[in-house]
Protein backbone atom coordinates (compact mmCIF):
# COMPACT_ATOMS: atom_id res chain seq x y z
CA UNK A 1 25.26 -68.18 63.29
CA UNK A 2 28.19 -67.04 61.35
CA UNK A 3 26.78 -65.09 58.96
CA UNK A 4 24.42 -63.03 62.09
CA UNK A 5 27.73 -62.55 63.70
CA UNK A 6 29.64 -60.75 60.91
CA UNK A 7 26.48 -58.59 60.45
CA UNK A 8 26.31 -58.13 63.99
CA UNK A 9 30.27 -56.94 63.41
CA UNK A 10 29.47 -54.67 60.40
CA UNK A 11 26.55 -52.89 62.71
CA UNK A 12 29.00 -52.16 65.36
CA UNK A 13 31.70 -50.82 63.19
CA UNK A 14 28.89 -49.25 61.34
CA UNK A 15 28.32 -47.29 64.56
CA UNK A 16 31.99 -46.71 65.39
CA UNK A 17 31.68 -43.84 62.90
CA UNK A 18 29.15 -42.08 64.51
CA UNK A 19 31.98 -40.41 66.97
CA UNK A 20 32.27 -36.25 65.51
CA UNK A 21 34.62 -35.74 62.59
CA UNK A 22 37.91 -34.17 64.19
CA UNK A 23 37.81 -29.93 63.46
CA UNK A 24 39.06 -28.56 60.26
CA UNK A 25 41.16 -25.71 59.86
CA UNK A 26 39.04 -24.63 56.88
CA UNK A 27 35.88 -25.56 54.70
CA UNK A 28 36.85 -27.26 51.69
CA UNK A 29 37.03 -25.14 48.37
CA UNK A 30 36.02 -25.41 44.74
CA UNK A 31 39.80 -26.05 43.90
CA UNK A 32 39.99 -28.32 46.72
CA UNK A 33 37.39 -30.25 45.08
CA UNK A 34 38.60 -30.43 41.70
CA UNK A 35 42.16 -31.53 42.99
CA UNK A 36 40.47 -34.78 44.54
CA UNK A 37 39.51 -36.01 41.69
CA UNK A 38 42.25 -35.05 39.30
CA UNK A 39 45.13 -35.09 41.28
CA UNK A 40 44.82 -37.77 43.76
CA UNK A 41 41.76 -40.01 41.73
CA UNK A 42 39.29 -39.72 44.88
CA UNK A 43 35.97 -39.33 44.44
CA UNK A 44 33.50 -36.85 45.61
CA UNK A 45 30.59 -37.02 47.36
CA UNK A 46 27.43 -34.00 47.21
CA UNK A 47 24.28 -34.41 49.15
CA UNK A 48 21.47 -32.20 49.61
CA UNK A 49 21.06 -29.73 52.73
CA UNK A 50 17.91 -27.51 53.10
CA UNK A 51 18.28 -26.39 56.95
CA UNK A 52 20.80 -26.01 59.50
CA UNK A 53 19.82 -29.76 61.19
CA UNK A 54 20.23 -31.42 57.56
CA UNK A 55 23.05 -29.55 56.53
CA UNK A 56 24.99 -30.28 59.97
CA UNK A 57 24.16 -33.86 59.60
CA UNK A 58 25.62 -34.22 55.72
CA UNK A 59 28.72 -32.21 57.01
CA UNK A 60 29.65 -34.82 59.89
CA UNK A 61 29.50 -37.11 57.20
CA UNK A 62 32.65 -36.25 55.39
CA UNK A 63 30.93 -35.14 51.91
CA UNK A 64 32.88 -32.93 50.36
CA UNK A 65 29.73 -31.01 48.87
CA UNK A 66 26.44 -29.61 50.19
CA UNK A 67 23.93 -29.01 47.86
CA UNK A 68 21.55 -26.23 48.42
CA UNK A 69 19.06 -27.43 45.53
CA UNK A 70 16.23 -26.14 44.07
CA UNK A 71 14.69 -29.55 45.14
CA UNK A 72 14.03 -28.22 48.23
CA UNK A 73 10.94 -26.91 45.71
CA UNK A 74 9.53 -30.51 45.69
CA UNK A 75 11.04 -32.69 48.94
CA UNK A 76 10.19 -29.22 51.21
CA UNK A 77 7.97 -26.52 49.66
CA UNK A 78 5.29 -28.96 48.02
CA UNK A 79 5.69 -28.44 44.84
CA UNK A 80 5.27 -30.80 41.79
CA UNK A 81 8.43 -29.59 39.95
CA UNK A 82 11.70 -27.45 40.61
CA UNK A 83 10.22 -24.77 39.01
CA UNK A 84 8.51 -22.59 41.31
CA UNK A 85 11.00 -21.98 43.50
CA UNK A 86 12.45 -18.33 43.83
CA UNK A 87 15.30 -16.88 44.36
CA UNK A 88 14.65 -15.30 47.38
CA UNK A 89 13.82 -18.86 48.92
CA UNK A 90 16.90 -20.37 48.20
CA UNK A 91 18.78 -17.44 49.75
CA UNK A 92 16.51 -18.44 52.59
CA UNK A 93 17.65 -21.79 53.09
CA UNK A 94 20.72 -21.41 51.87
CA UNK A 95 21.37 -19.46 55.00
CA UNK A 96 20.14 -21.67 57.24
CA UNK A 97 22.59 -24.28 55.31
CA UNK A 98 25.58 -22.61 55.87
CA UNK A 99 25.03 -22.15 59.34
CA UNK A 100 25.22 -26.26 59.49
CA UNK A 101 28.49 -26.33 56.98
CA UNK A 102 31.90 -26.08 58.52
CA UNK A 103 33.66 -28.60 56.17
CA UNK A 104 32.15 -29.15 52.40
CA UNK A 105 31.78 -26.97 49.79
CA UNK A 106 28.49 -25.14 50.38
CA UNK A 107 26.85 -25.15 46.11
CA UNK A 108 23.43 -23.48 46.11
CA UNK A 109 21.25 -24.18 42.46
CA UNK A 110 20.61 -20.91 40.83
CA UNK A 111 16.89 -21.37 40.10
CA UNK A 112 14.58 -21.30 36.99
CA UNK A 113 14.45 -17.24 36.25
CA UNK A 114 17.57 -16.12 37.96
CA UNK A 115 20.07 -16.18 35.28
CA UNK A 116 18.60 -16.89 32.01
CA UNK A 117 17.63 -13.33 30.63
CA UNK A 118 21.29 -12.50 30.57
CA UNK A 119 24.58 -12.49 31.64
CA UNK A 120 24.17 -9.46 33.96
CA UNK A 121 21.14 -10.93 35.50
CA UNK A 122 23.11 -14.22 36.07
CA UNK A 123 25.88 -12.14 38.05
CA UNK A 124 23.41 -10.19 39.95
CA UNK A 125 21.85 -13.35 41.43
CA UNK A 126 24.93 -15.04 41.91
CA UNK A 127 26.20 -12.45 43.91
CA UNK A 128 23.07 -12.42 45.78
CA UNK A 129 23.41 -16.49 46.61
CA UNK A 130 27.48 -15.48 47.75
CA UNK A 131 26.53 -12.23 49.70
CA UNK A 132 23.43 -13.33 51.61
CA UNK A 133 22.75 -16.55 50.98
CA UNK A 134 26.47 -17.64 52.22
CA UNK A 135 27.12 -19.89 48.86
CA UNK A 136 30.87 -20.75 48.20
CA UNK A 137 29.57 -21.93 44.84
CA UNK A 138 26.41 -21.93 42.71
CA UNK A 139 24.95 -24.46 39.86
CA UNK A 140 23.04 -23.94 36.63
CA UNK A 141 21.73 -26.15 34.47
CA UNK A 142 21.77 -26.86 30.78
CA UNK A 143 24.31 -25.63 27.91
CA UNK A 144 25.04 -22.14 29.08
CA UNK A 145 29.26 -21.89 28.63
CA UNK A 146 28.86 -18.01 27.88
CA UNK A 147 27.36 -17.73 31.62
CA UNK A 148 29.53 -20.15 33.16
CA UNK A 149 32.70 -17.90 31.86
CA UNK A 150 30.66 -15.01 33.03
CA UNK A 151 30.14 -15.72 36.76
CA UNK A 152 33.30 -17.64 36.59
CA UNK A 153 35.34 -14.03 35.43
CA UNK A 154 33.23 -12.71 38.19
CA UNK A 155 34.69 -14.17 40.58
CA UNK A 156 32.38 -16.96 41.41
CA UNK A 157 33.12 -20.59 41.56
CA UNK A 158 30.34 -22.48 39.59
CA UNK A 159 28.90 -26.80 39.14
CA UNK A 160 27.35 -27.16 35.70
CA UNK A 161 24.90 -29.41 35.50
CA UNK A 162 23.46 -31.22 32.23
CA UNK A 163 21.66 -34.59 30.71
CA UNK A 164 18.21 -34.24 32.77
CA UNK A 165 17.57 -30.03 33.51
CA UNK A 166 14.75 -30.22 35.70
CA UNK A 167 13.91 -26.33 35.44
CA UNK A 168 13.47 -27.73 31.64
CA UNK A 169 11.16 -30.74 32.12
CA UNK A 170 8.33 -28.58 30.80
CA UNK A 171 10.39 -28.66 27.31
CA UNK A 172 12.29 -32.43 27.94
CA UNK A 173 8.82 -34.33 27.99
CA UNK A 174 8.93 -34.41 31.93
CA UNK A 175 11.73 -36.60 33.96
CA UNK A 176 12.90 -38.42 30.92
CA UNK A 177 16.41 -40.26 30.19
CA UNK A 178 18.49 -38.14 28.43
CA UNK A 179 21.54 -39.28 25.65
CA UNK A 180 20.08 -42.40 24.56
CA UNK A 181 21.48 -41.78 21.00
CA UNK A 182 24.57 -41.82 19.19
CA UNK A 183 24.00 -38.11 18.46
CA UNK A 184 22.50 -36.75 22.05
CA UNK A 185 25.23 -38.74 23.61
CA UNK A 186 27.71 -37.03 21.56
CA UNK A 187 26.16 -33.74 22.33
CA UNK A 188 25.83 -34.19 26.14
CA UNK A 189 29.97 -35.05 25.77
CA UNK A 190 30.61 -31.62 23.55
CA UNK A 191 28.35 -29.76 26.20
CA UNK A 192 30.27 -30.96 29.27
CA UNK A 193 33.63 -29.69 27.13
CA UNK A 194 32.58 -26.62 26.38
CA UNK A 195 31.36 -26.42 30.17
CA UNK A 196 35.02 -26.87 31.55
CA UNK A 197 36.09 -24.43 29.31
CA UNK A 198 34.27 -21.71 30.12
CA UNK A 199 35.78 -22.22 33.56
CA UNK A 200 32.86 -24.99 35.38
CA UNK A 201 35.03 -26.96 38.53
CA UNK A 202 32.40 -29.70 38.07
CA UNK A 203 29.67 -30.88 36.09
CA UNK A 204 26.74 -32.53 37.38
CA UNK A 205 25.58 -35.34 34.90
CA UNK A 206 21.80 -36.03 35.51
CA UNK A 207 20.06 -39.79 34.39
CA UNK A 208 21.78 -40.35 31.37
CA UNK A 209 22.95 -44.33 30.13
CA UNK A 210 26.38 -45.40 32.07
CA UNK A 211 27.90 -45.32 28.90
CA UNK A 212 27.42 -41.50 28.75
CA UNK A 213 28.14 -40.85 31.64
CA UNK A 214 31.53 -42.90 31.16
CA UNK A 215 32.37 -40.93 28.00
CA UNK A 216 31.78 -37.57 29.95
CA UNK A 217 34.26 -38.29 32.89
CA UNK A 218 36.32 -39.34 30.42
CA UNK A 219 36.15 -36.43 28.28
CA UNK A 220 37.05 -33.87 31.16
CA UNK A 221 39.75 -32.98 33.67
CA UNK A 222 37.27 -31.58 36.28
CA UNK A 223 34.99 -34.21 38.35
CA UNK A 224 31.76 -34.87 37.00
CA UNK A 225 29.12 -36.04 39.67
CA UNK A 226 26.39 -38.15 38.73
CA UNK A 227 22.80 -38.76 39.55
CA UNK A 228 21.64 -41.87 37.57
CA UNK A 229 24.31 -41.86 35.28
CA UNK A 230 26.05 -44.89 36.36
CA UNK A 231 29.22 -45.69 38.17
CA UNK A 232 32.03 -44.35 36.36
CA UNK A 233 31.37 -40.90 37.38
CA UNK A 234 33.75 -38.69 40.02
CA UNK A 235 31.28 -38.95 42.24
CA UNK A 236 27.47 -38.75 43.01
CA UNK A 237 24.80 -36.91 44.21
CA UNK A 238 21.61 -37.79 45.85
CA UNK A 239 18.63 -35.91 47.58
CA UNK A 240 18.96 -36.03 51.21
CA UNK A 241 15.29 -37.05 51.57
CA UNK A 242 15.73 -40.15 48.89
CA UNK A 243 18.58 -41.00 50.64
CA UNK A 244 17.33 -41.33 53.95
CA UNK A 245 13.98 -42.38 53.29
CA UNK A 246 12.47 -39.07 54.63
CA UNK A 247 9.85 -38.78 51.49
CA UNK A 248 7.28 -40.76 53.48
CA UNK A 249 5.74 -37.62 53.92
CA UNK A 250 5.33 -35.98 50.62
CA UNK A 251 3.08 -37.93 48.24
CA UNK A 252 4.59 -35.88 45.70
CA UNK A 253 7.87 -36.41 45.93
CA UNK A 254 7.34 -40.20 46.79
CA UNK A 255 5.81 -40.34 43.32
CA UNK A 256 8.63 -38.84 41.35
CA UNK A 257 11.64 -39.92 43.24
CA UNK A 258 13.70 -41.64 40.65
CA UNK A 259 13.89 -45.22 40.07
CA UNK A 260 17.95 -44.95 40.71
CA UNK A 261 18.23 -43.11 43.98
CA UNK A 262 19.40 -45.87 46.31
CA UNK A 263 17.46 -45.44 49.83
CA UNK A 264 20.01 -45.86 52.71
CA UNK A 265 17.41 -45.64 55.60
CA UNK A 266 13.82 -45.20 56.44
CA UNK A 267 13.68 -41.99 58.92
CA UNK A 268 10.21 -41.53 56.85
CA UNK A 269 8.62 -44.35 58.50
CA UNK A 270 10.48 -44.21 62.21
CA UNK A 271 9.43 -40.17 61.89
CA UNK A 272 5.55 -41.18 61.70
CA UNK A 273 5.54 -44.22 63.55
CA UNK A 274 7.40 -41.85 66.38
CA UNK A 275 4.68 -39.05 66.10
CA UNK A 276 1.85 -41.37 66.17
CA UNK A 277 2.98 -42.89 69.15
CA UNK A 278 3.17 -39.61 70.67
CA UNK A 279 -0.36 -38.86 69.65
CA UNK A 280 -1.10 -42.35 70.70
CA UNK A 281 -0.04 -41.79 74.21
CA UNK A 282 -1.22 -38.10 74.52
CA UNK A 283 -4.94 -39.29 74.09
CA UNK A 284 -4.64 -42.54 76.32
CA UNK A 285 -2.71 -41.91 79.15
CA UNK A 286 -2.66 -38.19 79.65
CA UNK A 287 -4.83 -37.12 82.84
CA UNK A 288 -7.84 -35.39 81.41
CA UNK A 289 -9.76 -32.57 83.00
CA UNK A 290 -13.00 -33.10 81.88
């Protein structure tokens, strides 16, 4: 009895913070962000926003990033990797996004094809992400300090992102660990570096050994936000669908969602069981006409 009475007491204060967030005077900002972590040791939260529902929800939840990712690929779109995603669609949902964001950090992935032909082409769609999409910061992946310092001198904020690429699975084997030896540990470590350097306010560190990921945030003054890289990270970063347990609908997605993503609900299952109770109802106890 004791024990269903102090879960009983969790659940309620569990629900206590359901009440709005009190209004903000402004939406965080890259600096803002960066500060947290090495000023005051917080740590930072990112979760992925597609829409204006999803990204409304993530902001009244007090994380200080959104994530516009090229995810949405997979988890919305269908597809089997991040790849096929354009640019165009991510402006399109980035838009609908910021609509939802009044308090994070709105990132937005720049996606496979957008900024690897060169420097200029980087800017271009970078710009594009700030002017239309409504990004107050955009992410690349992989080793690219000379286009970090680009955008950066451009005047836009950027999240680097390295250990698992996914626009580079085609190259990595598929969704493989990353940094599992002396020498690709040491490498992800110089890459994050050179990273800050070139001007990054955060580096995402994708499914790499805690260790690693350990020896990154170590290595660096900005936060470095981690997705399967163990705990001693600045923060973390999870799909919103994985997190909520909204994949029951995409057998794709269901089959790749990583082994480390930690499911904090099931809205997948209530969503179904909900619509088929609709459908249920509709063809039982509707009047019919014929």
């Amino acid at each position: 009895q004791g024990s269903e009475a102090e879960g009983e007491g969790e659940e309620e204060e569990r629900r206590a913070g359901l009440q709005p967030l009190k209004p903000v005077r402004r939406a965080l900002s890259a600096m803002d962000v960066t500060d947290k972590w090495r000023k005051k040791g917080e740590k930072v939260a990112m979760v992925t926003a597609y829409s204006h529902p999803t990204a409304t929800h993530v902001d009244q939840s007090g994380a200080e990033m959104i994530l516009v990712g090229d995810s949405v690929a997979m988890v919305e779109l269908g597809h089997a990797t991040t790849q096929a995603v354009t640019l165009e669609e991510m402006i399109h949902h980035a838009k609908a996004a910021r609509k939802g964001t009044k308090r994070a950090l709105l990132v937005v992935d720049m996606p496979l094809g957008s900024y690897e032909i060169s420097d200029a082409q980087a800017l271009a769609s970078a710009y594009r992400l700030v002017k239309e999409g409504g990004a107050d910061a955009v992410k690349l992946e992989g080793w690219r300090p000379r286009t970090v310092a680009r955008l950066v001198q451009g005047g836009v904020p950027v999240v680097g992102h390295i250990g698992l690429t996914p626009q580079a699975c085609a190259t990595l084997g598929g969704f493989r660990a990353q940094g599992r030896s002396a020498a690709q540990a040491a490498a992800l470590v110089a890459q994050a570096r050179d990273l800050e350097r070139a001007g990054a306010f955060c580096v995402v560190v994708e499914c790499v050994p805690s260790v690693v990921g350990r020896a990154i945030t170590e290595a660096l003054q900005v936060p470095t936000v981690g997705i399967g890289a163990g705990p001693w990270m600045a923060g973390q970063v999870l799909v919103f669908h994985d997190l909520v347990g909204m994949s029951f609908h995409s057998d794709q997605h269901e089959a790749f969602a990583p082994r480390f993503c930690k499911r904090y609900a099931s809205v997948g299952d209530e969503i179904v069981l909900g619509l088929r109770d609709f459908v249920r109802e509709v063809k039982s106890f509707f009047c019919s006409i014929r």
